[in-house]
PDB file of N, CA and C in Angstrom:
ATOM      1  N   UNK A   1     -38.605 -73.062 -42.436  1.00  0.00           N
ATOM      2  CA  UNK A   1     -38.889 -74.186 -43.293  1.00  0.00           C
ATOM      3  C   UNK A   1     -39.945 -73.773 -44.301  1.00  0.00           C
ATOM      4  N   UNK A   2     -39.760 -74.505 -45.309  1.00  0.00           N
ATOM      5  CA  UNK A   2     -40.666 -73.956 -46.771  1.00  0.00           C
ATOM      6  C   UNK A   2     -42.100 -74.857 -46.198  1.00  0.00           C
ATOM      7  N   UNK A   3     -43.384 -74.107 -46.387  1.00  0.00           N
ATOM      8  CA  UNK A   3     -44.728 -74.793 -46.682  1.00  0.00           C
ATOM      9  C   UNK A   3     -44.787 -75.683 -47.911  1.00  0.00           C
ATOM     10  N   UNK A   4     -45.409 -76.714 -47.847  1.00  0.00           N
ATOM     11  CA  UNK A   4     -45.681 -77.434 -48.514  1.00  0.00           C
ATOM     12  C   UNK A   4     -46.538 -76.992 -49.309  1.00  0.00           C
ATOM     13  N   UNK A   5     -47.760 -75.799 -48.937  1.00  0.00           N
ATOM     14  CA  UNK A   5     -48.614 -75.627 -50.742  1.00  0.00           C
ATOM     15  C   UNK A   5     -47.914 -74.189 -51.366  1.00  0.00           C
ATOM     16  N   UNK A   6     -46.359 -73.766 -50.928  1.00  0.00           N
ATOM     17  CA  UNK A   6     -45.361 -73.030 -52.115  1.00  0.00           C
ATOM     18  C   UNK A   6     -44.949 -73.915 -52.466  1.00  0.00           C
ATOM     19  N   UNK A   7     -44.663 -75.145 -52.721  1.00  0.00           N
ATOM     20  CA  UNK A   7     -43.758 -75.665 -53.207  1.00  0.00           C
ATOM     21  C   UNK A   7     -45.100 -76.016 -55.139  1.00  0.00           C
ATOM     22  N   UNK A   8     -44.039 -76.218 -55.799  1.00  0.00           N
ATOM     23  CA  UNK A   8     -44.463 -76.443 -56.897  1.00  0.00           C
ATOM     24  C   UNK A   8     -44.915 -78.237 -57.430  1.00  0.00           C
ATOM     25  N   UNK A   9     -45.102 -78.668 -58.217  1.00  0.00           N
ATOM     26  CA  UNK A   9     -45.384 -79.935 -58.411  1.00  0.00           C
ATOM     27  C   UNK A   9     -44.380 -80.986 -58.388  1.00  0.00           C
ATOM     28  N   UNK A  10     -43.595 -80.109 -59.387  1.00  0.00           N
ATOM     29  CA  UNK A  10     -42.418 -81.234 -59.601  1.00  0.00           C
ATOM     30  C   UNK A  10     -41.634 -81.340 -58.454  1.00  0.00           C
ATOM     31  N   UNK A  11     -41.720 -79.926 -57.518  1.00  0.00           N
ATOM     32  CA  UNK A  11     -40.987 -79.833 -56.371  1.00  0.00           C
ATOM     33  C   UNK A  11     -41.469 -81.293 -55.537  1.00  0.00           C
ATOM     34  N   UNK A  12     -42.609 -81.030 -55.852  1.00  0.00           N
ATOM     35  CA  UNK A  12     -43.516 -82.262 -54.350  1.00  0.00           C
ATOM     36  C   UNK A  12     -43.061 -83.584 -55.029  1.00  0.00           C
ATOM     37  N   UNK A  13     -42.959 -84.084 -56.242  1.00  0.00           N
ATOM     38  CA  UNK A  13     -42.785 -84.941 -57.355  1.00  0.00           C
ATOM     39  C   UNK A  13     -41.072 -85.327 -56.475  1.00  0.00           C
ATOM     40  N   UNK A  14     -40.442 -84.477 -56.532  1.00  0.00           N
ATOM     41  CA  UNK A  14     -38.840 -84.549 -56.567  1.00  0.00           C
ATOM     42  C   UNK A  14     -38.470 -84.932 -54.987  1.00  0.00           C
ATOM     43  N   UNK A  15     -39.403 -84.624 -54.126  1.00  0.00           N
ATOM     44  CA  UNK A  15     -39.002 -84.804 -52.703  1.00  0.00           C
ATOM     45  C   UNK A  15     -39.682 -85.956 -52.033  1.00  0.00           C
ATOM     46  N   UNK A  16     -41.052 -86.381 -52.995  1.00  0.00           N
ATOM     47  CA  UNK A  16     -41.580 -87.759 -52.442  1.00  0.00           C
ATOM     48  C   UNK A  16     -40.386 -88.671 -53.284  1.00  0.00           C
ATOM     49  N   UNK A  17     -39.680 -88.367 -54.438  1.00  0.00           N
ATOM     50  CA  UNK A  17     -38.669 -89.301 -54.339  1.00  0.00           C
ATOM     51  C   UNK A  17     -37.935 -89.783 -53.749  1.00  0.00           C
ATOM     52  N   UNK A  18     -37.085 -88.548 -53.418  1.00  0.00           N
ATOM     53  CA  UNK A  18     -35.728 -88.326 -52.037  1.00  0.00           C
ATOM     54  C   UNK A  18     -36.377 -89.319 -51.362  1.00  0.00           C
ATOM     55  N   UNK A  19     -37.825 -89.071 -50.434  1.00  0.00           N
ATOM     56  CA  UNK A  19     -37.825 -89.688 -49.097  1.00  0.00           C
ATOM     57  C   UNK A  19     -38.411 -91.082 -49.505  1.00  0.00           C
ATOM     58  N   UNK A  20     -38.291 -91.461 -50.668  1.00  0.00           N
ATOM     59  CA  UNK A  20     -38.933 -93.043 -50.907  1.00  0.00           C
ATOM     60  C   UNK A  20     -37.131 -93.663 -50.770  1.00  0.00           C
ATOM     61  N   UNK A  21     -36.069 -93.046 -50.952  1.00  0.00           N
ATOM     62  CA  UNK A  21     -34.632 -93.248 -51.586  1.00  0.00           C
ATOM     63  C   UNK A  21     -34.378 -93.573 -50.121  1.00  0.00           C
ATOM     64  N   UNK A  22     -34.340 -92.504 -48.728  1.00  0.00           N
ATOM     65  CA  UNK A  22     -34.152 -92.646 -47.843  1.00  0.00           C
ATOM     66  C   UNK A  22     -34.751 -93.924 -46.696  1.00  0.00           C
ATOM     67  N   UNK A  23     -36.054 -94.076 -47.060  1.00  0.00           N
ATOM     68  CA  UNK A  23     -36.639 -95.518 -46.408  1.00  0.00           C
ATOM     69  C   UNK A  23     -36.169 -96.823 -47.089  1.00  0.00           C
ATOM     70  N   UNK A  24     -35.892 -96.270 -48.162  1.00  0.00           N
ATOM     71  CA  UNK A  24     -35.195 -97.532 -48.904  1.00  0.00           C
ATOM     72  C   UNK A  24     -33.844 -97.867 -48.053  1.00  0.00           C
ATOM     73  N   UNK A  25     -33.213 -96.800 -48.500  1.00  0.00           N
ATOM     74  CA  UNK A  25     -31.533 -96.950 -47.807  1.00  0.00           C
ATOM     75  C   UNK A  25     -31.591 -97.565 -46.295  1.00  0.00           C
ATOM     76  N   UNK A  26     -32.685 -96.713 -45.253  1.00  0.00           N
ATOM     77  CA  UNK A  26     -32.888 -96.940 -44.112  1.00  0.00           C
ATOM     78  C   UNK A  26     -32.677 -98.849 -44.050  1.00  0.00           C
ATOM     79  N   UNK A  27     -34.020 -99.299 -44.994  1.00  0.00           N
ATOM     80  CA  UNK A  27     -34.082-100.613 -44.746  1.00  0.00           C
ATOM     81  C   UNK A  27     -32.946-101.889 -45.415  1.00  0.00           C
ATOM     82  N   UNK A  28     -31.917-101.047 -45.846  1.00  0.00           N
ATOM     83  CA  UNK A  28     -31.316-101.863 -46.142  1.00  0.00           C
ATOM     84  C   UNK A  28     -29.857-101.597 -45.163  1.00  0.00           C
ATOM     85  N   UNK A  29     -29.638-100.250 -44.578  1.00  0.00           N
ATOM     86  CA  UNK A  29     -28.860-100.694 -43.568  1.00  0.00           C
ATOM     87  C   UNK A  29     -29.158-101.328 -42.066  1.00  0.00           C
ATOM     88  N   UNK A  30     -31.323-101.191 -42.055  1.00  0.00           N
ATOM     89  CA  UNK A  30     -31.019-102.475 -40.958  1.00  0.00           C
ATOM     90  C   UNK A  30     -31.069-103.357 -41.165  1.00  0.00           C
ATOM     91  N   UNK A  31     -30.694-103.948 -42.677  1.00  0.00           N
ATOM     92  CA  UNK A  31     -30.561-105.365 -42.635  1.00  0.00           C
ATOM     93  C   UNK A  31     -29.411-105.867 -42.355  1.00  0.00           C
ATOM     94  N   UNK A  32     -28.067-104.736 -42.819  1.00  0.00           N
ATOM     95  CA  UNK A  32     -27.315-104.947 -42.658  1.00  0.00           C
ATOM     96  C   UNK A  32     -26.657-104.892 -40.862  1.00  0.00           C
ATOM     97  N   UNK A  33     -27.412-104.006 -40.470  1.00  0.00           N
ATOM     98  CA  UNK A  33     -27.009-104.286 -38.887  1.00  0.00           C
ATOM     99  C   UNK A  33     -27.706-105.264 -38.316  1.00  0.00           C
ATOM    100  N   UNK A  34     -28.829-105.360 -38.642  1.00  0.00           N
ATOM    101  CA  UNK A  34     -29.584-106.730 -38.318  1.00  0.00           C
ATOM    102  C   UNK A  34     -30.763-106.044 -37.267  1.00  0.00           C
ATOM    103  N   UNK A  35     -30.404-104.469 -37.455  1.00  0.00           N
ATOM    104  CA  UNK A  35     -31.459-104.166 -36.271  1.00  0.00           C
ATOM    105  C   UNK A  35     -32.639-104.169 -36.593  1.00  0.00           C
ATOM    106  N   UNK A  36     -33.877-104.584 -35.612  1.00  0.00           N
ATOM    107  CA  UNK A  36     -34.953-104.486 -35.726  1.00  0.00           C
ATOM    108  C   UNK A  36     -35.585-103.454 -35.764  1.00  0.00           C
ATOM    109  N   UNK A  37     -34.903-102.248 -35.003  1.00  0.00           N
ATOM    110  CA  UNK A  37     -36.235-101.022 -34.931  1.00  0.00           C
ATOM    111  C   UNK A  37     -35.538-100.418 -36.055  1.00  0.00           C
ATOM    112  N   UNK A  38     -36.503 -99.568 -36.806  1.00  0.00           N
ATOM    113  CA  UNK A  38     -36.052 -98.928 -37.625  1.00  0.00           C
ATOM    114  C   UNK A  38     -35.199 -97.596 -37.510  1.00  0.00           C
ATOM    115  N   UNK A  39     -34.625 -96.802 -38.042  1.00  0.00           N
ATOM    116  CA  UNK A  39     -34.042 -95.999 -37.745  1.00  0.00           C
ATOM    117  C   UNK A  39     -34.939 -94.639 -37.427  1.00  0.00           C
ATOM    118  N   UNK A  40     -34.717 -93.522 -36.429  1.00  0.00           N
ATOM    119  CA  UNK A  40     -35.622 -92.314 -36.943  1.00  0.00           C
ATOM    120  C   UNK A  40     -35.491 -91.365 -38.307  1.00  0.00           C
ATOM    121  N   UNK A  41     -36.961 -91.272 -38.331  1.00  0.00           N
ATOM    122  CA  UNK A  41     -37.246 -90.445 -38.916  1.00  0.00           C
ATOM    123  C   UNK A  41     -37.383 -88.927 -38.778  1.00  0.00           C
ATOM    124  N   UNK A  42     -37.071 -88.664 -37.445  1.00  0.00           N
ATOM    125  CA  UNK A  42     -36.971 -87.330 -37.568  1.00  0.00           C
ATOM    126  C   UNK A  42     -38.218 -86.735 -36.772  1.00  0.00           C
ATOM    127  N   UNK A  43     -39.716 -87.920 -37.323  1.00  0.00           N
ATOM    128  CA  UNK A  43     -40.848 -87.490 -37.040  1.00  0.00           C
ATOM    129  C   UNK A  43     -41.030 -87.397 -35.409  1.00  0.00           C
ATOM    130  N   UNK A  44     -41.787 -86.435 -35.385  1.00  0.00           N
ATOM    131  CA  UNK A  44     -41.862 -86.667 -33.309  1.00  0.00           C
ATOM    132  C   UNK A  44     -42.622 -87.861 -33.314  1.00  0.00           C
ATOM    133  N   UNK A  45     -42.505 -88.447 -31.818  1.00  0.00           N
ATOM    134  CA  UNK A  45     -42.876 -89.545 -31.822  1.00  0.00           C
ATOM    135  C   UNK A  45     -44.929 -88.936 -30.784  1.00  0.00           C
ATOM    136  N   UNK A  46     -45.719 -90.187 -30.773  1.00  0.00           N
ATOM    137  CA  UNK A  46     -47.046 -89.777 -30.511  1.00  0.00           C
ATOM    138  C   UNK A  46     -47.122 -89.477 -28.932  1.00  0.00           C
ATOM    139  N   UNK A  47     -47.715 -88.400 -28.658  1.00  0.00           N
ATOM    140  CA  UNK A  47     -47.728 -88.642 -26.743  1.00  0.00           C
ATOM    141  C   UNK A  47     -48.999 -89.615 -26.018  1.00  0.00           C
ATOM    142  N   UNK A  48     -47.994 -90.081 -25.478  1.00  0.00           N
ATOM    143  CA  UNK A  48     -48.657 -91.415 -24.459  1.00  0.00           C
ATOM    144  C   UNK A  48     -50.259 -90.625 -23.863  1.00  0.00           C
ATOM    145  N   UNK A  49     -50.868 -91.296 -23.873  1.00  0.00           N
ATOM    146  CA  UNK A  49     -52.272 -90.765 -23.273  1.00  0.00           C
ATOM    147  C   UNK A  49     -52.646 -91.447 -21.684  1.00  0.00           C
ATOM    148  N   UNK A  50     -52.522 -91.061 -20.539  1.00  0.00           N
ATOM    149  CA  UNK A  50     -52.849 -91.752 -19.382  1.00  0.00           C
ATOM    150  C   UNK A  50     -54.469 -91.599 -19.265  1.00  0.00           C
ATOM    151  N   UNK A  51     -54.972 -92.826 -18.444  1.00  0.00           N
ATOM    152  CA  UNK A  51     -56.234 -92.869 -18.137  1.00  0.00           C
ATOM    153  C   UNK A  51     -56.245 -92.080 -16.802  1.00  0.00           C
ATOM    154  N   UNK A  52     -57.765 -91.844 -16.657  1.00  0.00           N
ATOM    155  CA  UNK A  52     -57.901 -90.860 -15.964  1.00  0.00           C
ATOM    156  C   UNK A  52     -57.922 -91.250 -14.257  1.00  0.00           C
ATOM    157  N   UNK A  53     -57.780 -92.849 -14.166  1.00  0.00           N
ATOM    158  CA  UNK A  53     -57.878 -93.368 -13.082  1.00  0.00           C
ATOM    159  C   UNK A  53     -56.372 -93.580 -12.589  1.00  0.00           C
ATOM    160  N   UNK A  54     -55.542 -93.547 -13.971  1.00  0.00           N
ATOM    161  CA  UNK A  54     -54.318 -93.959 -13.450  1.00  0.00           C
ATOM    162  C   UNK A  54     -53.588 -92.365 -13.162  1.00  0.00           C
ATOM    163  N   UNK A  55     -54.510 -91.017 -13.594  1.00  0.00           N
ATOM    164  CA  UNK A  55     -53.811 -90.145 -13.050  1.00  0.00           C
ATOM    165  C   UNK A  55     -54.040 -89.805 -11.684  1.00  0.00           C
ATOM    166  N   UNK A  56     -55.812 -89.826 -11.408  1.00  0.00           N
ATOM    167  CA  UNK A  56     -56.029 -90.306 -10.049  1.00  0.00           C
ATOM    168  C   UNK A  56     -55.364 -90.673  -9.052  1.00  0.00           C
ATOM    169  N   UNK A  57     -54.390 -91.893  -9.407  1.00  0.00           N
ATOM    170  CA  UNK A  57     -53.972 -92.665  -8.357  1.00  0.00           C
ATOM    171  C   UNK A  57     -52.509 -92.064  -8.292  1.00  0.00           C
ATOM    172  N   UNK A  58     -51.734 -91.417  -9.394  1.00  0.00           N
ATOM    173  CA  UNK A  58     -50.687 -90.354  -8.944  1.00  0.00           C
ATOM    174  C   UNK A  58     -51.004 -89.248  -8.097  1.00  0.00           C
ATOM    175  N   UNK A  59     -52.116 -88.685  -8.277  1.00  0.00           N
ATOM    176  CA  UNK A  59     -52.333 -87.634  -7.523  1.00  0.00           C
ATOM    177  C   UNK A  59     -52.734 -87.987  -6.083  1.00  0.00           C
ATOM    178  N   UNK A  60     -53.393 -89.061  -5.900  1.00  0.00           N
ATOM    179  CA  UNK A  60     -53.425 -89.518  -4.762  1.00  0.00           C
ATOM    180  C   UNK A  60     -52.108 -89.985  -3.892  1.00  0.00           C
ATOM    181  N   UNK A  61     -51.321 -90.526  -4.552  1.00  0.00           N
ATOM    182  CA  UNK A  61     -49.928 -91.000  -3.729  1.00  0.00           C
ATOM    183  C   UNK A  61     -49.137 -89.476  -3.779  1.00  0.00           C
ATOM    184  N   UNK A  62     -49.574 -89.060  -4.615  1.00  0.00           N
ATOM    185  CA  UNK A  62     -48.415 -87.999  -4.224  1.00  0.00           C
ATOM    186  C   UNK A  62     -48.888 -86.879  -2.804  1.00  0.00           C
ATOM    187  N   UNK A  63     -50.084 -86.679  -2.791  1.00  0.00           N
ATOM    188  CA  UNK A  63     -51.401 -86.215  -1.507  1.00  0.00           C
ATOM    189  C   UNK A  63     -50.414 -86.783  -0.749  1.00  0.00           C
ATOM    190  N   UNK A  64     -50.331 -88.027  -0.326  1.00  0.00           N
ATOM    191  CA  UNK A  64     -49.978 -88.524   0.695  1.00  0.00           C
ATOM    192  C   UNK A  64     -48.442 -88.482   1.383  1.00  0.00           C
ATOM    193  N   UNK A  65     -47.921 -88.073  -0.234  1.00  0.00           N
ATOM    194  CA  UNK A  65     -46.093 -87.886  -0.041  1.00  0.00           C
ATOM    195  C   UNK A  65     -45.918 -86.595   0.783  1.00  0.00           C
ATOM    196  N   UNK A  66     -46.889 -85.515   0.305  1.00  0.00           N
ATOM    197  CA  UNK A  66     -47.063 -84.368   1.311  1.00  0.00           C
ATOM    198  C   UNK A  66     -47.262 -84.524   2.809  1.00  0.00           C
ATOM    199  N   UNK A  67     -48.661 -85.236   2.183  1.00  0.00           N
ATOM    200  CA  UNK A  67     -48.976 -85.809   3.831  1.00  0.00           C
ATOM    201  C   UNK A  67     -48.289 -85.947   5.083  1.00  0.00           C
ATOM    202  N   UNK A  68     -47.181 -87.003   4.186  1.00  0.00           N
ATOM    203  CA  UNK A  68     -46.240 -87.777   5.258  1.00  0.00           C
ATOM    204  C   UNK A  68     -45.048 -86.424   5.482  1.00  0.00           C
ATOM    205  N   UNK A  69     -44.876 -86.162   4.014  1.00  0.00           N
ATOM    206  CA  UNK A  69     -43.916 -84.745   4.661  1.00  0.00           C
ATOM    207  C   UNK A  69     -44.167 -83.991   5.537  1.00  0.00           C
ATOM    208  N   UNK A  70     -45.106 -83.347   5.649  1.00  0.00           N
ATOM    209  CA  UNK A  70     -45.986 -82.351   6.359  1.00  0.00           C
ATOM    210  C   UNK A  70     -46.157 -82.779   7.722  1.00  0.00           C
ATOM    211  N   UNK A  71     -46.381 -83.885   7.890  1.00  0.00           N
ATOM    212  CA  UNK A  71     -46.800 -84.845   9.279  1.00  0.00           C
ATOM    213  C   UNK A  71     -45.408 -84.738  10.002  1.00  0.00           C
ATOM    214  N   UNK A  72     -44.712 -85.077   9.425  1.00  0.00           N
ATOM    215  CA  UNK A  72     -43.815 -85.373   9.853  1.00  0.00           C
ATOM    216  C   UNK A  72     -42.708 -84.551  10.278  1.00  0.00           C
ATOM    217  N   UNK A  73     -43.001 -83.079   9.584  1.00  0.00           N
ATOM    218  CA  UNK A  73     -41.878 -81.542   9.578  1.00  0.00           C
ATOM    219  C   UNK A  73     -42.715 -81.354  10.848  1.00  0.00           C
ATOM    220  N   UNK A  74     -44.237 -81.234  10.962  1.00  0.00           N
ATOM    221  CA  UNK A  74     -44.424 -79.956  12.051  1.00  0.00           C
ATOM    222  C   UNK A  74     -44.199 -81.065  13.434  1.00  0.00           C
ATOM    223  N   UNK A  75     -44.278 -82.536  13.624  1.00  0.00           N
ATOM    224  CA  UNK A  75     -43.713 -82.947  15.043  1.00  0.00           C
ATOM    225  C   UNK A  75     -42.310 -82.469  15.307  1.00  0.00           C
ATOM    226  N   UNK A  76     -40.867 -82.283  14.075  1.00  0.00           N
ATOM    227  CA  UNK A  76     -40.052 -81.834  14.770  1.00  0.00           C
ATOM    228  C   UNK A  76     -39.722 -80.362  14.793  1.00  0.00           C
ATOM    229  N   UNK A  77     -40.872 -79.650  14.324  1.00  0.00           N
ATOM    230  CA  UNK A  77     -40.417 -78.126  14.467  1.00  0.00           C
ATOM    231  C   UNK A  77     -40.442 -77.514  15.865  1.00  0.00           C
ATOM    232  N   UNK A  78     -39.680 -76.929  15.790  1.00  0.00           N
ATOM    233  CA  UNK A  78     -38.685 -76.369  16.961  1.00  0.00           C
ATOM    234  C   UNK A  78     -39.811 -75.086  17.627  1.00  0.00           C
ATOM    235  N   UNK A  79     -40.212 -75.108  19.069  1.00  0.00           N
ATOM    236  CA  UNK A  79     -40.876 -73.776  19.267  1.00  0.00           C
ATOM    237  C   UNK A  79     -40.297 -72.303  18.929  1.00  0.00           C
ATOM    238  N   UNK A  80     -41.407 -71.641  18.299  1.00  0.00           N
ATOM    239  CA  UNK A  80     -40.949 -70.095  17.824  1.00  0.00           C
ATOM    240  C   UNK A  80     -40.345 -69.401  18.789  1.00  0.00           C
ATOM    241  N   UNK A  81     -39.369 -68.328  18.512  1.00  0.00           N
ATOM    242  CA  UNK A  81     -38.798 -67.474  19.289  1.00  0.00           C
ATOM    243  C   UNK A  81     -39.609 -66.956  19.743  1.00  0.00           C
ATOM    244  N   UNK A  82     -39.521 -66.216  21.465  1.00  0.00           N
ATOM    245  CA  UNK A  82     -40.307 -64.824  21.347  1.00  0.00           C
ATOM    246  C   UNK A  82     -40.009 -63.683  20.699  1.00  0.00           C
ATOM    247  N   UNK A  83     -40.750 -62.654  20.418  1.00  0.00           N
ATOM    248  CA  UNK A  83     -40.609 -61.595  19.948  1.00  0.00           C
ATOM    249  C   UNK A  83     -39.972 -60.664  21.119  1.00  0.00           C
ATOM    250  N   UNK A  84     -38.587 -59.939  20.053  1.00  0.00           N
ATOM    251  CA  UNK A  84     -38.164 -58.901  21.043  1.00  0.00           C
ATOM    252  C   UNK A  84     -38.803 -58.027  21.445  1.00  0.00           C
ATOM    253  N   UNK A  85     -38.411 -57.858  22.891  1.00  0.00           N
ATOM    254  CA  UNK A  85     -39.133 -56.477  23.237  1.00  0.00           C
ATOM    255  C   UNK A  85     -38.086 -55.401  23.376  1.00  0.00           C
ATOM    256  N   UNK A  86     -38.501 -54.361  23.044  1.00  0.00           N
ATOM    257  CA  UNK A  86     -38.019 -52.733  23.234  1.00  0.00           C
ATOM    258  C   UNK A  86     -37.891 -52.217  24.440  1.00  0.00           C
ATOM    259  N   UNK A  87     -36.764 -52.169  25.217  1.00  0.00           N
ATOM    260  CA  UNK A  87     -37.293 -51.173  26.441  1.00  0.00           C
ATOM    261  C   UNK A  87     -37.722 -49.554  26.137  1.00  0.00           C
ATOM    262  N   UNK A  88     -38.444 -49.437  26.811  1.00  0.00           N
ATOM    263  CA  UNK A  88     -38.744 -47.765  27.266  1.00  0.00           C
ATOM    264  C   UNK A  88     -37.591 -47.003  26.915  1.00  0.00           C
ATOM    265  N   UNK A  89     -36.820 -46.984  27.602  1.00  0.00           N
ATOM    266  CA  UNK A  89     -35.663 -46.017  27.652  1.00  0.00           C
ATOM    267  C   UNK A  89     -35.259 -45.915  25.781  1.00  0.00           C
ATOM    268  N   UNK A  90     -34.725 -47.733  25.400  1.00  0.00           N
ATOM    269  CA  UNK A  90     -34.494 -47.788  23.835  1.00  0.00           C
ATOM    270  C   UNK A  90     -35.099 -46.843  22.844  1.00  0.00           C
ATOM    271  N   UNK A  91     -36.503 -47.281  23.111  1.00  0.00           N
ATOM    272  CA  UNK A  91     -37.531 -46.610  22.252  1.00  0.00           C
ATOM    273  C   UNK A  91     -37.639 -45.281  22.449  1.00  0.00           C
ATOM    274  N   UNK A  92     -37.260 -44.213  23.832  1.00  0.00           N
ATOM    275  CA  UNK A  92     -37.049 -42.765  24.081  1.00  0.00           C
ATOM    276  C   UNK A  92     -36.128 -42.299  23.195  1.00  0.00           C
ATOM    277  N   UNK A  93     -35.081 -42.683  23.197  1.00  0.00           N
ATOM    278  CA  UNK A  93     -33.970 -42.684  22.839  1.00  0.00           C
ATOM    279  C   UNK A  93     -33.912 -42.974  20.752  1.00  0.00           C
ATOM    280  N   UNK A  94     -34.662 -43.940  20.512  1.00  0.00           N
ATOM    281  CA  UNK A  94     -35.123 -43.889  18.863  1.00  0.00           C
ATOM    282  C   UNK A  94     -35.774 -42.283  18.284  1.00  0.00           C
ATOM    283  N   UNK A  95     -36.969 -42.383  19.244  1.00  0.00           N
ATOM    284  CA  UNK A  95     -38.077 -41.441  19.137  1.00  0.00           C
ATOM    285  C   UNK A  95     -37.096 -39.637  19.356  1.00  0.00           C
ATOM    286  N   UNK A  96     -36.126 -39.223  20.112  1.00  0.00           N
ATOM    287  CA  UNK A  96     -35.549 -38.547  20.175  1.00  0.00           C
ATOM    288  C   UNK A  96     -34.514 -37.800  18.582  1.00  0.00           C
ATOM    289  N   UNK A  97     -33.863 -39.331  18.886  1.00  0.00           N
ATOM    290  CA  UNK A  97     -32.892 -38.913  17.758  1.00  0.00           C
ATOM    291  C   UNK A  97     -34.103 -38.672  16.036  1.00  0.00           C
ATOM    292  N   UNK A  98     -34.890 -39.312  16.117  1.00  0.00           N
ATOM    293  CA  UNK A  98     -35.911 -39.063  14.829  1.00  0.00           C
ATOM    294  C   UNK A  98     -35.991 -37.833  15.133  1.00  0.00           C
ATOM    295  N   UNK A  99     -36.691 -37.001  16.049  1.00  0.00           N
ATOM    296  CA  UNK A  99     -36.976 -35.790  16.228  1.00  0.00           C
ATOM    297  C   UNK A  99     -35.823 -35.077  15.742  1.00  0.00           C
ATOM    298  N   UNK A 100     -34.903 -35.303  16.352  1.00  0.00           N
ATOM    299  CA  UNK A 100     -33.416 -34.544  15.857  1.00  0.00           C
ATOM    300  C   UNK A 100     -33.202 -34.328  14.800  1.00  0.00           C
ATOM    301  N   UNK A 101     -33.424 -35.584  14.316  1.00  0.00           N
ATOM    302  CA  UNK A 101     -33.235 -35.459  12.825  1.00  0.00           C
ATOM    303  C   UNK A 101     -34.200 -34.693  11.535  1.00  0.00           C
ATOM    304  N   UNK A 102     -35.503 -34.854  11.985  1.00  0.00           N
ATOM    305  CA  UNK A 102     -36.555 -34.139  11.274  1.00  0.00           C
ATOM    306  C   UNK A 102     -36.380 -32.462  11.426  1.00  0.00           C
ATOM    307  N   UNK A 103     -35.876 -32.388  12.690  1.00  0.00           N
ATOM    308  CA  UNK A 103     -35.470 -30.666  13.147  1.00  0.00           C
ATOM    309  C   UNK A 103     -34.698 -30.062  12.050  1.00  0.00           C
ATOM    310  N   UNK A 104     -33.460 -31.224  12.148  1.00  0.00           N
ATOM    311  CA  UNK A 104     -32.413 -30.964  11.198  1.00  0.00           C
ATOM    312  C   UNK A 104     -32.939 -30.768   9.563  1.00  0.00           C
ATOM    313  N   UNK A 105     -33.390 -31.588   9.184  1.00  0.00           N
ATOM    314  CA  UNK A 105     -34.376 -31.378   8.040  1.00  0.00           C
ATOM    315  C   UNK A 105     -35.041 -30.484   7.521  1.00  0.00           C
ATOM    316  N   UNK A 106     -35.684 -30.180   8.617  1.00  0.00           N
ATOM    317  CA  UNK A 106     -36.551 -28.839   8.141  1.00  0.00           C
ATOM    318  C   UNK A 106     -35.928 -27.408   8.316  1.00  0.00           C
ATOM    319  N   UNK A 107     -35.070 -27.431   9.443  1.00  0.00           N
ATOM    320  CA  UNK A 107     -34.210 -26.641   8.941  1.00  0.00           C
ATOM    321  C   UNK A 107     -33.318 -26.344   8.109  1.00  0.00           C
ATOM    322  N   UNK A 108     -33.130 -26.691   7.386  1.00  0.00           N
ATOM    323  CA  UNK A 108     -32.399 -27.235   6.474  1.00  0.00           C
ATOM    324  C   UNK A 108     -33.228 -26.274   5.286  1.00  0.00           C
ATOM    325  N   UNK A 109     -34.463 -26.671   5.012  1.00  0.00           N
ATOM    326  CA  UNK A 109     -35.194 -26.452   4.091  1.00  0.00           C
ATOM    327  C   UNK A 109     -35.257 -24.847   3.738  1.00  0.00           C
ATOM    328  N   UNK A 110     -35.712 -24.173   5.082  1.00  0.00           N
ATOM    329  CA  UNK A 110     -35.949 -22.988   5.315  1.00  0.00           C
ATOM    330  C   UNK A 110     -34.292 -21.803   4.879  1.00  0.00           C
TER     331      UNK A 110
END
């Protein structure tokens, strides 16, 4: 989009026309629809400003939405598994074949 201080005089002259042409037109087709709000302009509209008590009190209900979530997950959570155990023999038998394999490896190298 072009800046407004390139534009030249007559330019600025020629486009506050246009948009005097367009609010015009605007208000005469809501007369003809009969609508009250005006049509947009295009312009963004202003952002709502909350007070600081009324954000307060979101943050507070929502605290509590956890709350109640939270309260309420760990009464039905289920007791943890135990952890597997390894027998002896298993773990001989891991610890072996690694060896095997590192043998293999380094021989390999040589």
């Amino acid at each position: 989009m072009i800046s407004l201080t390139n534009l030249s005089a007559q330019q600025l002259r020629r486009a506050a026309e246009i948009k005097e042409k367009i609010q015009s037109l605007e208000g005469e087709l809501n007369e003809i629809l009969g609508s009250s709000e005006p049509v947009s302009t295009g312009l963004p509209k202003p952002k709502r400003k909350m007070s600081a008590s009324a954000r307060g009190r979101i943050a507070a209900a929502q605290k509590a939405r956890w709350a109640k979530l939270k309260g309420a997950k760990s009464a039905i959570d289920p007791a943890q598994k135990p952890k597997r155990r390894m027998s002896a023999a298993s773990r001989a038998k891991i610890a072996a074949a690694a060896k095997a394999r590192w043998a293999r490896v380094k021989a390999a190298k040589k």
